[in-house]
Protein backbone atom coordinates (compact mmCIF):
# COMPACT_ATOMS: atom_id res chain seq x y z
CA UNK A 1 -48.63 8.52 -58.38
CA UNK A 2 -51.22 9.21 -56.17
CA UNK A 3 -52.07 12.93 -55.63
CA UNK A 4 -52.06 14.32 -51.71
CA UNK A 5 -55.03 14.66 -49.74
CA UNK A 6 -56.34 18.30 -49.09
CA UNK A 7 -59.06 19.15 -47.09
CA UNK A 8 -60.75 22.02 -46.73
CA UNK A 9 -63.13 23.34 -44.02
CA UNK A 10 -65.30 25.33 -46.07
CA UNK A 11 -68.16 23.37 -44.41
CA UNK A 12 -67.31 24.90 -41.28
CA UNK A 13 -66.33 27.94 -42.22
CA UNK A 14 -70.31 28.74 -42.00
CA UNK A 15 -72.42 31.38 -39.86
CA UNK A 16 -75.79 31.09 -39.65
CA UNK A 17 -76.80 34.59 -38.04
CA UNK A 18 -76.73 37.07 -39.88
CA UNK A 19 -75.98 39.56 -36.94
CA UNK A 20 -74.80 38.62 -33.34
CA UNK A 21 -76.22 41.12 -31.00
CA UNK A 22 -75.03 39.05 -27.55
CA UNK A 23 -79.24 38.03 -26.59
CA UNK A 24 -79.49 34.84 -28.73
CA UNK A 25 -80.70 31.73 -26.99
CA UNK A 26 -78.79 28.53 -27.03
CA UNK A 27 -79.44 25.59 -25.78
CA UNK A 28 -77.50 21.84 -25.36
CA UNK A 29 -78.84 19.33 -27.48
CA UNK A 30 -77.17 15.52 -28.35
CA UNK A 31 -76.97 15.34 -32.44
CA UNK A 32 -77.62 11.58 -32.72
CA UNK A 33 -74.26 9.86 -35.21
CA UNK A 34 -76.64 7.64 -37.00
CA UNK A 35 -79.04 10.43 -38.56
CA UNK A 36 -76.37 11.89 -40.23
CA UNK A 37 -75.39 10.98 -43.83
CA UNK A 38 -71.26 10.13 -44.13
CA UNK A 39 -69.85 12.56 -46.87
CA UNK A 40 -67.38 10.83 -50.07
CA UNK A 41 -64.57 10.75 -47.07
CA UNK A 42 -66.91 8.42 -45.08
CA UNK A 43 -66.85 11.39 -42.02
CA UNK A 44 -70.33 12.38 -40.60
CA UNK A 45 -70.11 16.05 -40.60
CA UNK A 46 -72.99 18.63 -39.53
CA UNK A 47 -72.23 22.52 -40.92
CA UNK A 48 -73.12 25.61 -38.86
CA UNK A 49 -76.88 26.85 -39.32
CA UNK A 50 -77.87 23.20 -39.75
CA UNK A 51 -81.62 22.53 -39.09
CA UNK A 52 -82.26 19.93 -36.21
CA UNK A 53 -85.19 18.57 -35.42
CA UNK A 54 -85.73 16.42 -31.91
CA UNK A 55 -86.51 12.33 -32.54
CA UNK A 56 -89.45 11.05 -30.98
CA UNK A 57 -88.99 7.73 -31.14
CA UNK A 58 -86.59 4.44 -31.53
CA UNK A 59 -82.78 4.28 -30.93
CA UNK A 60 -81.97 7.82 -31.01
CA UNK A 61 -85.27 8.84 -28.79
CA UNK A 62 -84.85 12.51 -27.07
CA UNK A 63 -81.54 13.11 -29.24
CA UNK A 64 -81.57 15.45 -32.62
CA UNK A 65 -80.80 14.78 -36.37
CA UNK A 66 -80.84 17.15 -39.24
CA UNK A 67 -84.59 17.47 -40.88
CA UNK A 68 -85.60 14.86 -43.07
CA UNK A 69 -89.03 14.55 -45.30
CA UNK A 70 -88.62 11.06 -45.33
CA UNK A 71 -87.38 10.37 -42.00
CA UNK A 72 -90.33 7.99 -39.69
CA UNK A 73 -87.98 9.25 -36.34
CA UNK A 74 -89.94 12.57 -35.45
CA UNK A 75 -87.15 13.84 -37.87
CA UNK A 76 -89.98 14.77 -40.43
CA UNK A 77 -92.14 16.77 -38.27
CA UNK A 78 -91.07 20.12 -36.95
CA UNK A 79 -92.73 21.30 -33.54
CA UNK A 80 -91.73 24.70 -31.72
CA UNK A 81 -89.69 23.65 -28.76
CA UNK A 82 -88.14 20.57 -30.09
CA UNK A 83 -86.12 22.63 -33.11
CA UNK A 84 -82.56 23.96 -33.42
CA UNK A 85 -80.05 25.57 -36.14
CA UNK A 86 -76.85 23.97 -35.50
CA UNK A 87 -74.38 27.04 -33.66
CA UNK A 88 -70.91 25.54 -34.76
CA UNK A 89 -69.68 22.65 -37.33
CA UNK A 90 -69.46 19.45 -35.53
CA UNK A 91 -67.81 16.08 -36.72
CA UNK A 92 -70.24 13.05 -35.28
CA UNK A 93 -68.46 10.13 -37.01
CA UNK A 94 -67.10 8.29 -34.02
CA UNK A 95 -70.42 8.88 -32.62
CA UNK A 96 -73.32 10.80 -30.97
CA UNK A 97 -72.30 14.74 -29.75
CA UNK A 98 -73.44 17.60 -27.64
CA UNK A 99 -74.25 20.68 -29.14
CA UNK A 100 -75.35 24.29 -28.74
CA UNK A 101 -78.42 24.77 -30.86
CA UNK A 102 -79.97 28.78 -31.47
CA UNK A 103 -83.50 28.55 -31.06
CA UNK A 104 -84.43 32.27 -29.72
CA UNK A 105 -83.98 35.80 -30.00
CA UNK A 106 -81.69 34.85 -33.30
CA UNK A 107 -81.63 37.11 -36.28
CA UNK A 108 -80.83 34.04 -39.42
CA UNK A 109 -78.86 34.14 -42.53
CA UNK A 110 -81.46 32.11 -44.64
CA UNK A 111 -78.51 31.29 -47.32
CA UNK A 112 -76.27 30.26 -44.47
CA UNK A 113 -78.96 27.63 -43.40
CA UNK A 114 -78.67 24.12 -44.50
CA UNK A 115 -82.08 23.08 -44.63
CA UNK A 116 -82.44 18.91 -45.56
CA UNK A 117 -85.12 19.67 -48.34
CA UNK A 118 -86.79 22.10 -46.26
CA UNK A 119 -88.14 24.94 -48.29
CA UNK A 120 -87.85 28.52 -47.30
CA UNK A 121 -90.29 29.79 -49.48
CA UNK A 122 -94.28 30.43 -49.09
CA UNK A 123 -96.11 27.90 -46.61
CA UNK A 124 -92.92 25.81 -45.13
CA UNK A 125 -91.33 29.77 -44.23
CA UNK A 126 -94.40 30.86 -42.46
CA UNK A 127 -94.19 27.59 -40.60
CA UNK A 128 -90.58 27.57 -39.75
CA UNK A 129 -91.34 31.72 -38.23
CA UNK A 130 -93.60 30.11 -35.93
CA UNK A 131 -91.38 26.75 -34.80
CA UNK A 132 -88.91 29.72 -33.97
CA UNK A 133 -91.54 32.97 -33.05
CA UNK A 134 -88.70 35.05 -31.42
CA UNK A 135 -85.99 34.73 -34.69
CA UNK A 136 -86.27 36.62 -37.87
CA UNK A 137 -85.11 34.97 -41.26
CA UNK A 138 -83.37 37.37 -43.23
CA UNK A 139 -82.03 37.03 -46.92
């Protein structure tokens, strides 16, 4: 007999500040479906604190997608302005979303951050700081 689906929402269940102090900076960005990998469940899910990085060209021009090293979209290429941390959990499997993203004035939880490869260590840190020069990156 087959056993009963559970699901859990421990990938929601994310914050990616480490302290709210009411002057953070969020703005609405469009997280583009097809960017985003489909789990075991086949749902496209994004966590909180999720780093999103504007595409620059093709299909999902102008929209964001999670960072990706391999990406040829923009994805791969961080550039202050065009960079977010996801705010909430968001489900994109029927399709493209709206989204708050924190990109000022943020104080980050760097082990609440779901990065795409992207180190936090050394050189990639010291660029990430300066793609978001108002935000601190705490451990």
């Amino acid at each position: 007999m087959a056993q009963p689906y559970y699901e859990t929402n421990t990938w929601a269940n994310k914050s990616p500040l480490k302290s709210v102090h009411g002057n953070e900076r969020k703005k609405t960005v469009t997280i583009y479906a097809s960017t985003v990998v489909a789990d075991s469940m086949l749902r496209k899910r994004l966590s909180p604190g999720t780093f999103l990085v504007k595409i620059d060209s093709g299909l999902g021009a102008d929209k964001y997608g999670p960072y990706l090293k391999t990406a040829t979209d923009g994805r791969q290429t961080p550039v202050e302005g065009e960079v977010v941390f996801s705010w909430e959990a968001h489900d994109v499997t029927l399709g493209d979303r709206a989204a708050a993203g924190l990109y000022a004035q943020c104080v980050f939880d760097k082990s609440e951050l779901t990065m795409g490869g992207y180190s936090l260590h050394g050189t990639p840190l010291t660029n990430l700081k300066s793609y978001f020069p108002s935000c601190v990156f705490d451990d």
